[in-house]
PDB file of N, CA and C in Angstrom:
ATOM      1  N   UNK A   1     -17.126 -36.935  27.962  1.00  0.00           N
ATOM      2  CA  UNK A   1     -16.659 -35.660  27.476  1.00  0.00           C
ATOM      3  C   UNK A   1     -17.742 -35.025  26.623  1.00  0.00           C
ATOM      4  N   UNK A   2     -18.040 -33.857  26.860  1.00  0.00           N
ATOM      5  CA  UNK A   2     -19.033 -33.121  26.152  1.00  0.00           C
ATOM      6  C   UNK A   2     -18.434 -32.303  24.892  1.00  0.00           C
ATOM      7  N   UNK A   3     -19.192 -32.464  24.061  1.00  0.00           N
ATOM      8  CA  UNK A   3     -19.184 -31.215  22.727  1.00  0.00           C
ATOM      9  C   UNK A   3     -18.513 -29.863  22.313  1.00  0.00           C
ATOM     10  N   UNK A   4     -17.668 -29.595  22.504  1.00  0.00           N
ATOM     11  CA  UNK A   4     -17.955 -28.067  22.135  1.00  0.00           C
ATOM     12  C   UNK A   4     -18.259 -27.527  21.054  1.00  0.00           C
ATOM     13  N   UNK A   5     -19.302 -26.285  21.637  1.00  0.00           N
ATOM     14  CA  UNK A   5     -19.765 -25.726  20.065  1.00  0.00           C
ATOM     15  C   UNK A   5     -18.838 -24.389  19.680  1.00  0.00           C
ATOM     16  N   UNK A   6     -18.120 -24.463  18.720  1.00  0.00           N
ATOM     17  CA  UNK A   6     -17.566 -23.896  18.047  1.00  0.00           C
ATOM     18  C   UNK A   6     -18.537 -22.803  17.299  1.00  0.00           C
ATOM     19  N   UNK A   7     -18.455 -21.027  17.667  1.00  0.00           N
ATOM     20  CA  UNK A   7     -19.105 -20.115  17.461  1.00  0.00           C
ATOM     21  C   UNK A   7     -18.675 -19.613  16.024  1.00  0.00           C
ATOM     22  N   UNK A   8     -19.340 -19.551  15.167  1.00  0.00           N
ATOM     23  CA  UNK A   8     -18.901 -18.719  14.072  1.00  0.00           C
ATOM     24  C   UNK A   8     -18.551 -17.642  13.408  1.00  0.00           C
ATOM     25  N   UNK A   9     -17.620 -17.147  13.277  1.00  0.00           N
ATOM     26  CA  UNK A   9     -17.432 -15.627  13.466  1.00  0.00           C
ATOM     27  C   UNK A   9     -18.222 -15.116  12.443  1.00  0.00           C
ATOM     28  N   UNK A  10     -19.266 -13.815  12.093  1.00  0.00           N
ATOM     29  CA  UNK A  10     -19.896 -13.607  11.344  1.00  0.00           C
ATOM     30  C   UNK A  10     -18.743 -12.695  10.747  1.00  0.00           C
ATOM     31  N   UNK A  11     -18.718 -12.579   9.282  1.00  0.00           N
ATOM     32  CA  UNK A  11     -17.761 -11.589   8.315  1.00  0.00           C
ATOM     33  C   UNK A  11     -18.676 -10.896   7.688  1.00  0.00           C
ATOM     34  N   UNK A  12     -17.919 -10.033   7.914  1.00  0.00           N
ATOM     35  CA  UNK A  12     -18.632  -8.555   7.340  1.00  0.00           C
ATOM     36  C   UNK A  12     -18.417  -7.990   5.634  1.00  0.00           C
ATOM     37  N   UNK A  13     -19.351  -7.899   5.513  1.00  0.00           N
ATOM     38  CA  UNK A  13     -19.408  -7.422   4.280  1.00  0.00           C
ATOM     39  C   UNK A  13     -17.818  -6.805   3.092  1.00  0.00           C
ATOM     40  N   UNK A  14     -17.604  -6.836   2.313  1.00  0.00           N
ATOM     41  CA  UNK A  14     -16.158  -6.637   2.039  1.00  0.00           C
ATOM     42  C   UNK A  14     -16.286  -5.179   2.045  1.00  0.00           C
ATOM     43  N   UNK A  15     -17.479  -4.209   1.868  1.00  0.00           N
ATOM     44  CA  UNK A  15     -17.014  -2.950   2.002  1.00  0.00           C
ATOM     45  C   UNK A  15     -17.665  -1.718   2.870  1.00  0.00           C
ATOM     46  N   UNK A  16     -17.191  -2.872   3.961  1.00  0.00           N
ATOM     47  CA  UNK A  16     -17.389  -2.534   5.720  1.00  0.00           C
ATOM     48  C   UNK A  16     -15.950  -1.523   5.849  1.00  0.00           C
ATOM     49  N   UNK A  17     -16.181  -0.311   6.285  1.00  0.00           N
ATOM     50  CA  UNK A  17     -14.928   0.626   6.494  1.00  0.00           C
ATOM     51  C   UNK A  17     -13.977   0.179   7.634  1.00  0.00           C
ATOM     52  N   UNK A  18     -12.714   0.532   7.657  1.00  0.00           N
ATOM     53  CA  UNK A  18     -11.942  -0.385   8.726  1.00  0.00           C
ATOM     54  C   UNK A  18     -12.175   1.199  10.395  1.00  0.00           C
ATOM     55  N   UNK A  19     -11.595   0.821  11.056  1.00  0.00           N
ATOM     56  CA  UNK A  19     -11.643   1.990  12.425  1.00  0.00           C
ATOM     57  C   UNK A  19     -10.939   2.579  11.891  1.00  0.00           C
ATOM     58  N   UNK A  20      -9.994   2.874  11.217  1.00  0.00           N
ATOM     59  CA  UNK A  20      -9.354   3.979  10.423  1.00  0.00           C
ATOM     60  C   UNK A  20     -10.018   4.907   9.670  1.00  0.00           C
ATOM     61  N   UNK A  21     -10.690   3.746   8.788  1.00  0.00           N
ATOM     62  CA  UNK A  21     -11.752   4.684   8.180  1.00  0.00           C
ATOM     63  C   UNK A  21     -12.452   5.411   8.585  1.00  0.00           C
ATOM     64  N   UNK A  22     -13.358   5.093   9.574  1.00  0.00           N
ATOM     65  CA  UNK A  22     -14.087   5.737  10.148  1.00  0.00           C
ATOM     66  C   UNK A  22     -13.498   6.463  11.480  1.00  0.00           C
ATOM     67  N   UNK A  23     -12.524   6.903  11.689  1.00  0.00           N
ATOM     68  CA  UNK A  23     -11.723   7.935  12.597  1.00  0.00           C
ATOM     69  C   UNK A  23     -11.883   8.820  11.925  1.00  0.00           C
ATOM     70  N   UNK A  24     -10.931   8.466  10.470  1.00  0.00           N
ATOM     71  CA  UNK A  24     -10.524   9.442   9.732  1.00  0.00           C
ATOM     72  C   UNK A  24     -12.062  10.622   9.304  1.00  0.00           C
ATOM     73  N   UNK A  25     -12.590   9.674   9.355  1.00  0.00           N
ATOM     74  CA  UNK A  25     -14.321  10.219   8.772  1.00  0.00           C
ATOM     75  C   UNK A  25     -14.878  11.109   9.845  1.00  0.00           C
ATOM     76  N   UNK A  26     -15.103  10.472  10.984  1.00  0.00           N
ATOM     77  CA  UNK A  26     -15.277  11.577  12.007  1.00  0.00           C
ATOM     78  C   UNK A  26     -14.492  12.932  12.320  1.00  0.00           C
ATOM     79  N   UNK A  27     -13.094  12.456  12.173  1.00  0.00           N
ATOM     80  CA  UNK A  27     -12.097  13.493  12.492  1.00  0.00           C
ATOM     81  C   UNK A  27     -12.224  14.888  11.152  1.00  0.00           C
ATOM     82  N   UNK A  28     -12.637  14.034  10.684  1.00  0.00           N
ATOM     83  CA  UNK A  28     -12.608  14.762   9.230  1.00  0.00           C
ATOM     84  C   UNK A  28     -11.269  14.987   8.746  1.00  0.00           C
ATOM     85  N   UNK A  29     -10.021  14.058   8.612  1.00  0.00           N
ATOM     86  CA  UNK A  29      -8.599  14.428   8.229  1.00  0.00           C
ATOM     87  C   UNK A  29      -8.895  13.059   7.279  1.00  0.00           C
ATOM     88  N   UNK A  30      -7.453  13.084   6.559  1.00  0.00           N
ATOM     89  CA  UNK A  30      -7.174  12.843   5.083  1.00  0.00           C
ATOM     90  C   UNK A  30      -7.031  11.223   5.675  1.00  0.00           C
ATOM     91  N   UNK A  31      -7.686  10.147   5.190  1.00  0.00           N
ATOM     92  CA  UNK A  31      -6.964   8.859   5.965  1.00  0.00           C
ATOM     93  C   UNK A  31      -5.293   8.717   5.545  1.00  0.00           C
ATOM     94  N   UNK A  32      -4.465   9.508   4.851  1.00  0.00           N
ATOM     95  CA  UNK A  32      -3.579   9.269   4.432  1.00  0.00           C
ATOM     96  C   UNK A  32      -2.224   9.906   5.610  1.00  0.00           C
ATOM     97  N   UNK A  33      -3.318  10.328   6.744  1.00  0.00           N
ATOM     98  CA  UNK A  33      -2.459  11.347   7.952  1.00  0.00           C
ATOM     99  C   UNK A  33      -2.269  10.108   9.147  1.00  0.00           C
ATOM    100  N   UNK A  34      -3.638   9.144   9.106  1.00  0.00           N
ATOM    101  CA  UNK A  34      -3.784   7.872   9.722  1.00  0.00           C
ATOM    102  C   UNK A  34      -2.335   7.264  10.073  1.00  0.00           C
ATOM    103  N   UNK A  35      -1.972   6.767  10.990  1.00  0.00           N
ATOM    104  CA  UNK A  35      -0.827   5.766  11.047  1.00  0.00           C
ATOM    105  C   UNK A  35      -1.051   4.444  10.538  1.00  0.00           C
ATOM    106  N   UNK A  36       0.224   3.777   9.715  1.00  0.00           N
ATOM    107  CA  UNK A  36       0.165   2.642   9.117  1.00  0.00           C
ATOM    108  C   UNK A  36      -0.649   2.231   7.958  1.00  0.00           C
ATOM    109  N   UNK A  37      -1.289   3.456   7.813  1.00  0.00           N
ATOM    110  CA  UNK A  37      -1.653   3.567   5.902  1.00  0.00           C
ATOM    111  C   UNK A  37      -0.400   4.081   4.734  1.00  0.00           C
ATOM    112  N   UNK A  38      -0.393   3.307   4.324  1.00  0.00           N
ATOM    113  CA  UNK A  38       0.259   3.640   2.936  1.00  0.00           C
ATOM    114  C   UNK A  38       0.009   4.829   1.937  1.00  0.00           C
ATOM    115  N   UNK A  39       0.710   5.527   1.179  1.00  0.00           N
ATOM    116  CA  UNK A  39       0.223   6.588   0.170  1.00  0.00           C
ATOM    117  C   UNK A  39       0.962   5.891  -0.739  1.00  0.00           C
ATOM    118  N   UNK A  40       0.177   6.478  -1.648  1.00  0.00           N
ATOM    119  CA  UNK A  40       1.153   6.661  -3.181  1.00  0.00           C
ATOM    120  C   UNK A  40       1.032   7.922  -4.104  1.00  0.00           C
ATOM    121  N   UNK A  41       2.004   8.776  -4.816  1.00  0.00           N
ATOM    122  CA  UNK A  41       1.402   9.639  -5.332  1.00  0.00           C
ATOM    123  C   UNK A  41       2.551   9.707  -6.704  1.00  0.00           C
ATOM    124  N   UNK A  42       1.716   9.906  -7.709  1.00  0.00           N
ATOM    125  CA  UNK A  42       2.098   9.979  -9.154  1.00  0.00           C
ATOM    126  C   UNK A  42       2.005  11.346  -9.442  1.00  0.00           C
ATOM    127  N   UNK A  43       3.721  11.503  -9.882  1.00  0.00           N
ATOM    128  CA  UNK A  43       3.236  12.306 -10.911  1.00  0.00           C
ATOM    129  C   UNK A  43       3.245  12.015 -12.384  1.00  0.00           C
ATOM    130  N   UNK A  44       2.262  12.099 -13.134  1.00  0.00           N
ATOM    131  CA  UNK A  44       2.141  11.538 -14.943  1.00  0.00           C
ATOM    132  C   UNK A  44       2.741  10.313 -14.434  1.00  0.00           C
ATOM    133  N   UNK A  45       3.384  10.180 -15.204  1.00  0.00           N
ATOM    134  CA  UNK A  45       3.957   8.448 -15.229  1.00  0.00           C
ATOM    135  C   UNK A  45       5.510   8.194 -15.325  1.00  0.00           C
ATOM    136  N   UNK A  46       6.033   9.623 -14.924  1.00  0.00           N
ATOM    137  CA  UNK A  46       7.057   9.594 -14.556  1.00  0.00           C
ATOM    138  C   UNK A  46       8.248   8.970 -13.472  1.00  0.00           C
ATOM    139  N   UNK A  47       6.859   9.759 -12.396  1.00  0.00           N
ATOM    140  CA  UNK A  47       7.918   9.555 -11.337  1.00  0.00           C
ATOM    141  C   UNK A  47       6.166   9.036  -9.824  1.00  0.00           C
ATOM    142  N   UNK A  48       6.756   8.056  -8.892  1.00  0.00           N
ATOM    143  CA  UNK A  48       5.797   7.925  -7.724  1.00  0.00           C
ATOM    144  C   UNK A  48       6.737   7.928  -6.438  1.00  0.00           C
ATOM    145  N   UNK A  49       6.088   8.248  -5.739  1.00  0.00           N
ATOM    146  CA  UNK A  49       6.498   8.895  -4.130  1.00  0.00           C
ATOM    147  C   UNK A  49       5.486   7.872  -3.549  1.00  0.00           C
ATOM    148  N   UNK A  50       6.136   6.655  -2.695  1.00  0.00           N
ATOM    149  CA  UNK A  50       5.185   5.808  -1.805  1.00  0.00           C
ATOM    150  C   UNK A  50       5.656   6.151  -0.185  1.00  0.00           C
ATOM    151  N   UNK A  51       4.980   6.054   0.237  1.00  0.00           N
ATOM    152  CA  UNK A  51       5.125   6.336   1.964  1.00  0.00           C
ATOM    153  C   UNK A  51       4.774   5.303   2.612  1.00  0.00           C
ATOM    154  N   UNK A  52       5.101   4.532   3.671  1.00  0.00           N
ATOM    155  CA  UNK A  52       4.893   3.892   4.007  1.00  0.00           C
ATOM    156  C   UNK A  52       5.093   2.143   4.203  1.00  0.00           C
ATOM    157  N   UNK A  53       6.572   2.306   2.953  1.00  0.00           N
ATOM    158  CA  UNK A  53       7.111   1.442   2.223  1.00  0.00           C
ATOM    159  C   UNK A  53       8.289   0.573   3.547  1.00  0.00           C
ATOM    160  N   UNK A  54       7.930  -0.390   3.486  1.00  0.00           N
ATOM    161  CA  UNK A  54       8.741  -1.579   4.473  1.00  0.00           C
ATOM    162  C   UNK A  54       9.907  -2.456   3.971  1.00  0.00           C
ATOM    163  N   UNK A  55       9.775  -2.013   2.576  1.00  0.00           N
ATOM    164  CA  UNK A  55      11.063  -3.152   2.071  1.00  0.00           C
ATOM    165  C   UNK A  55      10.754  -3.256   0.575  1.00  0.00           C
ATOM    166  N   UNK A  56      11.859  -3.363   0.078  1.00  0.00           N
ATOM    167  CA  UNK A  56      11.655  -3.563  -1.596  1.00  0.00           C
ATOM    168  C   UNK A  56      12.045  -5.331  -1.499  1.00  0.00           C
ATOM    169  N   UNK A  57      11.083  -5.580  -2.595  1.00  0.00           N
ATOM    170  CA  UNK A  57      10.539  -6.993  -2.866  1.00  0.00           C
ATOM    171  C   UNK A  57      11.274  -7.567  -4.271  1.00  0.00           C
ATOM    172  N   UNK A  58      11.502  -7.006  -5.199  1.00  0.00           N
ATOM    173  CA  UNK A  58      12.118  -7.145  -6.480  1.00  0.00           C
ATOM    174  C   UNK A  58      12.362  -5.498  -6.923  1.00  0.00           C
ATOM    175  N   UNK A  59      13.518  -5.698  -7.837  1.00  0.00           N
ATOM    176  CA  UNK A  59      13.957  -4.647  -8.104  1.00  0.00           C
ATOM    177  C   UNK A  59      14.545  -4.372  -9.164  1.00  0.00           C
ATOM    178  N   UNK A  60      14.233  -4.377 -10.424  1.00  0.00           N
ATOM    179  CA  UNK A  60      15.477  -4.264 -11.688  1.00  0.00           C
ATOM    180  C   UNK A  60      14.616  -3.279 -12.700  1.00  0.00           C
ATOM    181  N   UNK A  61      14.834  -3.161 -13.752  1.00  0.00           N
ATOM    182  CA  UNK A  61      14.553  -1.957 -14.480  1.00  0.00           C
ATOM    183  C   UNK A  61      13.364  -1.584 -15.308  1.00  0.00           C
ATOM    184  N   UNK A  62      12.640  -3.168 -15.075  1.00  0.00           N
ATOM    185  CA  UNK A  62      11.439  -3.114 -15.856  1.00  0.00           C
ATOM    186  C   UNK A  62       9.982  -3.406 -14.603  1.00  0.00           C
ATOM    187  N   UNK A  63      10.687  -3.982 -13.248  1.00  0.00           N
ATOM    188  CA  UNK A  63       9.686  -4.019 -12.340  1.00  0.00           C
ATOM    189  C   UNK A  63      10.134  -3.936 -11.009  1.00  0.00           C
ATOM    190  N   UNK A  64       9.586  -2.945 -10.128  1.00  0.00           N
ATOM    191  CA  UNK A  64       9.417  -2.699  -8.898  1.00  0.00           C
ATOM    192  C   UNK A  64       9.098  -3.486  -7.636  1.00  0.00           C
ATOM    193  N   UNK A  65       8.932  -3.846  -7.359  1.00  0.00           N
ATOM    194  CA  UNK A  65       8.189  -4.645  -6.103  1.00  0.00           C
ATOM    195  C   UNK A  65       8.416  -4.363  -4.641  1.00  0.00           C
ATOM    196  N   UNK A  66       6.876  -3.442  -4.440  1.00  0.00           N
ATOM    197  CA  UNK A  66       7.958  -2.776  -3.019  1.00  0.00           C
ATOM    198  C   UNK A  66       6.513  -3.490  -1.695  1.00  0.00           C
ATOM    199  N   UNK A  67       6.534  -4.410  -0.290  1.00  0.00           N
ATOM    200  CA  UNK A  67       6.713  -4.389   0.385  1.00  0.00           C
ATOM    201  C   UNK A  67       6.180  -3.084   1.737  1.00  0.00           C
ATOM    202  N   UNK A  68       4.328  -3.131   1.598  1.00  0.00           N
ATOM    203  CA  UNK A  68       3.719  -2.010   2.351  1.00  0.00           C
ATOM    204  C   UNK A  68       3.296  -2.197   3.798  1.00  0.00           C
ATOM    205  N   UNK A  69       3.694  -3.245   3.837  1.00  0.00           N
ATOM    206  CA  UNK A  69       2.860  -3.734   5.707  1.00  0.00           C
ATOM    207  C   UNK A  69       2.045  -5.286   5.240  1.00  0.00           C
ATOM    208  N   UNK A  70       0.992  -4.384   4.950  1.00  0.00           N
ATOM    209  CA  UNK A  70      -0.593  -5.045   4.544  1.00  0.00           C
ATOM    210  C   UNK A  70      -0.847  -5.605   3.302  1.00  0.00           C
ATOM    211  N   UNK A  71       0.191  -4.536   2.445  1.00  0.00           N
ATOM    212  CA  UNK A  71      -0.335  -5.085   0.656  1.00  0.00           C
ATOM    213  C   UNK A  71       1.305  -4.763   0.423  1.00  0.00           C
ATOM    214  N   UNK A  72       1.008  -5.253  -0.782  1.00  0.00           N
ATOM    215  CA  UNK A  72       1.992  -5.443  -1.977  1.00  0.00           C
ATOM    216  C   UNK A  72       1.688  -4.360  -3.398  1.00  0.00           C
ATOM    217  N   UNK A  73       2.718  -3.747  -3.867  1.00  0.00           N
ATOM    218  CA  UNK A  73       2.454  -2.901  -5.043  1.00  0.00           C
ATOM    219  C   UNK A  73       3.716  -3.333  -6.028  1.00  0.00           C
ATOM    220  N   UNK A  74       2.992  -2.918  -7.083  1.00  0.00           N
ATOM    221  CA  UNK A  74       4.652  -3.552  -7.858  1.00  0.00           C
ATOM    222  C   UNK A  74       4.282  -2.507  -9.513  1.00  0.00           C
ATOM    223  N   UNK A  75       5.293  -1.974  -9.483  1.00  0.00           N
ATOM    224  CA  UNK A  75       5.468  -0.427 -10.653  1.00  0.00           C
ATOM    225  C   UNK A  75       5.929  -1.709 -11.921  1.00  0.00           C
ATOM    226  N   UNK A  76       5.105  -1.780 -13.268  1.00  0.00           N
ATOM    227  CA  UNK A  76       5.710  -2.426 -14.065  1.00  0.00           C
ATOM    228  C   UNK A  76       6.040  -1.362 -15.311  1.00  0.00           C
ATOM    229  N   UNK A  77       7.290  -0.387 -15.961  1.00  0.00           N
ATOM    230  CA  UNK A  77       7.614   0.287 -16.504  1.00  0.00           C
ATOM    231  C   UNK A  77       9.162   0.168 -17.268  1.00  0.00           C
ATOM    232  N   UNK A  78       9.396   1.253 -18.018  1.00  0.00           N
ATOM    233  CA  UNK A  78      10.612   1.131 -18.428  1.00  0.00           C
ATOM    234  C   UNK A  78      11.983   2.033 -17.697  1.00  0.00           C
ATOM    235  N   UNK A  79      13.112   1.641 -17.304  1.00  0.00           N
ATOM    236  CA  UNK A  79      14.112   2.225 -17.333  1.00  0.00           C
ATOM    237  C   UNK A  79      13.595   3.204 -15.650  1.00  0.00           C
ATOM    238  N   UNK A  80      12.643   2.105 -14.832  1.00  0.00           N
ATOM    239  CA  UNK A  80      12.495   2.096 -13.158  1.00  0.00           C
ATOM    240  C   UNK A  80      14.049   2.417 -12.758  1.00  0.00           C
ATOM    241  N   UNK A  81      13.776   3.210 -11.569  1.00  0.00           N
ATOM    242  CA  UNK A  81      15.059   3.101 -10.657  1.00  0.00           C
ATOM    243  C   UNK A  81      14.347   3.983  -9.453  1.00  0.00           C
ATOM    244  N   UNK A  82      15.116   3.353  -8.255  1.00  0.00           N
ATOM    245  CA  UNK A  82      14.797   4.090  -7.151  1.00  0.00           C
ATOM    246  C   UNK A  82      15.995   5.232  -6.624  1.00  0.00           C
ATOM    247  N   UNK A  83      14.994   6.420  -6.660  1.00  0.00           N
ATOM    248  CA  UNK A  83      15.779   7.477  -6.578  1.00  0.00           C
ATOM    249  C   UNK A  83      16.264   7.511  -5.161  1.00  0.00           C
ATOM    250  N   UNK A  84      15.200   7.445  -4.089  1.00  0.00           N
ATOM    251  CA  UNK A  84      15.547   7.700  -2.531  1.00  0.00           C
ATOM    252  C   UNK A  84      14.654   6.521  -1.937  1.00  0.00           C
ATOM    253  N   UNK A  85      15.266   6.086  -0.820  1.00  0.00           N
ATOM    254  CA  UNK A  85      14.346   5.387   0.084  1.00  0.00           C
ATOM    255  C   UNK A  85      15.081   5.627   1.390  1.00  0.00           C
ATOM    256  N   UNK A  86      14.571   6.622   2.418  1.00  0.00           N
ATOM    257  CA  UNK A  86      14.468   6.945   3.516  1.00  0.00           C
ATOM    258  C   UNK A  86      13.615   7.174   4.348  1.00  0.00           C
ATOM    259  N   UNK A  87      13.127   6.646   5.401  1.00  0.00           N
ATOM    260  CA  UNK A  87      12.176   7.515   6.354  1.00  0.00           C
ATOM    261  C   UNK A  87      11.008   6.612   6.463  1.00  0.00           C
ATOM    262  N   UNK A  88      11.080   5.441   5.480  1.00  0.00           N
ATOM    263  CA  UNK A  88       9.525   4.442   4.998  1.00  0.00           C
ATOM    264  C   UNK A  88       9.308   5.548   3.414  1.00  0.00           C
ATOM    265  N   UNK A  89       9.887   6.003   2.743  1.00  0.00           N
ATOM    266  CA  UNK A  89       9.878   6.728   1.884  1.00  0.00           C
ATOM    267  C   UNK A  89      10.464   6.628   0.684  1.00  0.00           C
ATOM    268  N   UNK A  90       9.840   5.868  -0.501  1.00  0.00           N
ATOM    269  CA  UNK A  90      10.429   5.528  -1.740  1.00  0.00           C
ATOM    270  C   UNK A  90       9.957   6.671  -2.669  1.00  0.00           C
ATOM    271  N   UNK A  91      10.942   6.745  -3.682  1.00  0.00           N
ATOM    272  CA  UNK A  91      10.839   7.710  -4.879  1.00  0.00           C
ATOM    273  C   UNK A  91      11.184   6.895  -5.893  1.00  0.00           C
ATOM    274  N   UNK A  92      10.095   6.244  -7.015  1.00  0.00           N
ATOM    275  CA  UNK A  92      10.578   6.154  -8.363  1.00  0.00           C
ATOM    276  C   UNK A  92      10.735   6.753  -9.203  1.00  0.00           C
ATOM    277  N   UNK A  93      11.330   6.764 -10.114  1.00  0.00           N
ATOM    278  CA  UNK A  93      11.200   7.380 -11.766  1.00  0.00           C
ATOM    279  C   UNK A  93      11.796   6.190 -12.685  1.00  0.00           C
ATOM    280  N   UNK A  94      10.976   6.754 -13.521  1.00  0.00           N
ATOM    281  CA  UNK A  94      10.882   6.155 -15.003  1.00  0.00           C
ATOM    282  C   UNK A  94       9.809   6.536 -15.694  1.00  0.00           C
ATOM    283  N   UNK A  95       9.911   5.463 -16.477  1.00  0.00           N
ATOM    284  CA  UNK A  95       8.640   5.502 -17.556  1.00  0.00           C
ATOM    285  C   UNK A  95       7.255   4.282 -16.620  1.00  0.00           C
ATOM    286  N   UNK A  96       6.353   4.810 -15.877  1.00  0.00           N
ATOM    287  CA  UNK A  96       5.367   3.329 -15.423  1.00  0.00           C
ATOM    288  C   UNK A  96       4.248   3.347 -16.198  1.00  0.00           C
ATOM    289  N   UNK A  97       3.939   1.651 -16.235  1.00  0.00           N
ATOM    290  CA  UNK A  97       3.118   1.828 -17.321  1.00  0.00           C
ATOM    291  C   UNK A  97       2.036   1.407 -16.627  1.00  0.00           C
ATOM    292  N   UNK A  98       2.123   0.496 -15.615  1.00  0.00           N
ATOM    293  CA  UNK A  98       1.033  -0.025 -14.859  1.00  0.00           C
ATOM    294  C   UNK A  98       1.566  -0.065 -13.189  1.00  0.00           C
ATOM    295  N   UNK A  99       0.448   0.082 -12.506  1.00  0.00           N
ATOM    296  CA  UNK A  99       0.687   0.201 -10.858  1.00  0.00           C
ATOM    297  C   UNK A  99      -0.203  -0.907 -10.141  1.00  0.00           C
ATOM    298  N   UNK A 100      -0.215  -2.355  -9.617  1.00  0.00           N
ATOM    299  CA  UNK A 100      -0.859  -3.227  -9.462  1.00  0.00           C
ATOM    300  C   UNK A 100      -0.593  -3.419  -8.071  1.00  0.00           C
ATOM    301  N   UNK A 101      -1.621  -3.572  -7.298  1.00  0.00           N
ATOM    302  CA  UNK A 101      -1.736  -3.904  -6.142  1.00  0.00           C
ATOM    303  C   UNK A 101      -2.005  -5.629  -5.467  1.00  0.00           C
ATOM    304  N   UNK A 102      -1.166  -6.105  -5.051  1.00  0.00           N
ATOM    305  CA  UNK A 102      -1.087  -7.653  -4.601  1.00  0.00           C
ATOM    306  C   UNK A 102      -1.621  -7.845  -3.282  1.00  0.00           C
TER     307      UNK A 102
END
């Protein structure tokens, strides 16, 4: 029985753009129009609007944990609540104090 040689996959640099990226770059549109990218958008530290949201992960009044595909985000604030989640479409408000990506 002979050897096999096992090829090594070469890895690319960590800030190698994904084909999204670079669609979006050619196309010249927002990568946030991309399918299966996530948004997030704050306003002050009130209130965030995530898109793209697959499932809430934890949930009570001081932390968020919502469930994006690919990553994980989790709102750590006071007196959190989710206003709407329809469509892949969450709305928080509260007070956030920090926005951490897992």
């Amino acid at each position: 029985m002979g050897r096999r040689k096992h090829r090594r996959s070469k890895s690319l640099p960590k800030n190698t753009p994904t084909i999204k990226e670079k669609i979006s770059e050619e196309l010249d549109l927002p990568l946030s129009t991309m399918p299966g990218i996530s948004t997030i958008e704050l306003a002050g530290n009130r209130q965030a609007v995530v898109g793209g949201c697959k499932g809430v992960l934890e949930y009570d009044e001081g932390v968020i944990k919502l469930n994006l595909g690919k990553s994980i985000v989790r709102f750590v604030g006071n007196d959190l609540a989710i206003n709407t989640f329809q469509y892949e479409q969450v709305v928080i408000s509260g007070s956030i104090l920090t926005v951490d990506f897992l």
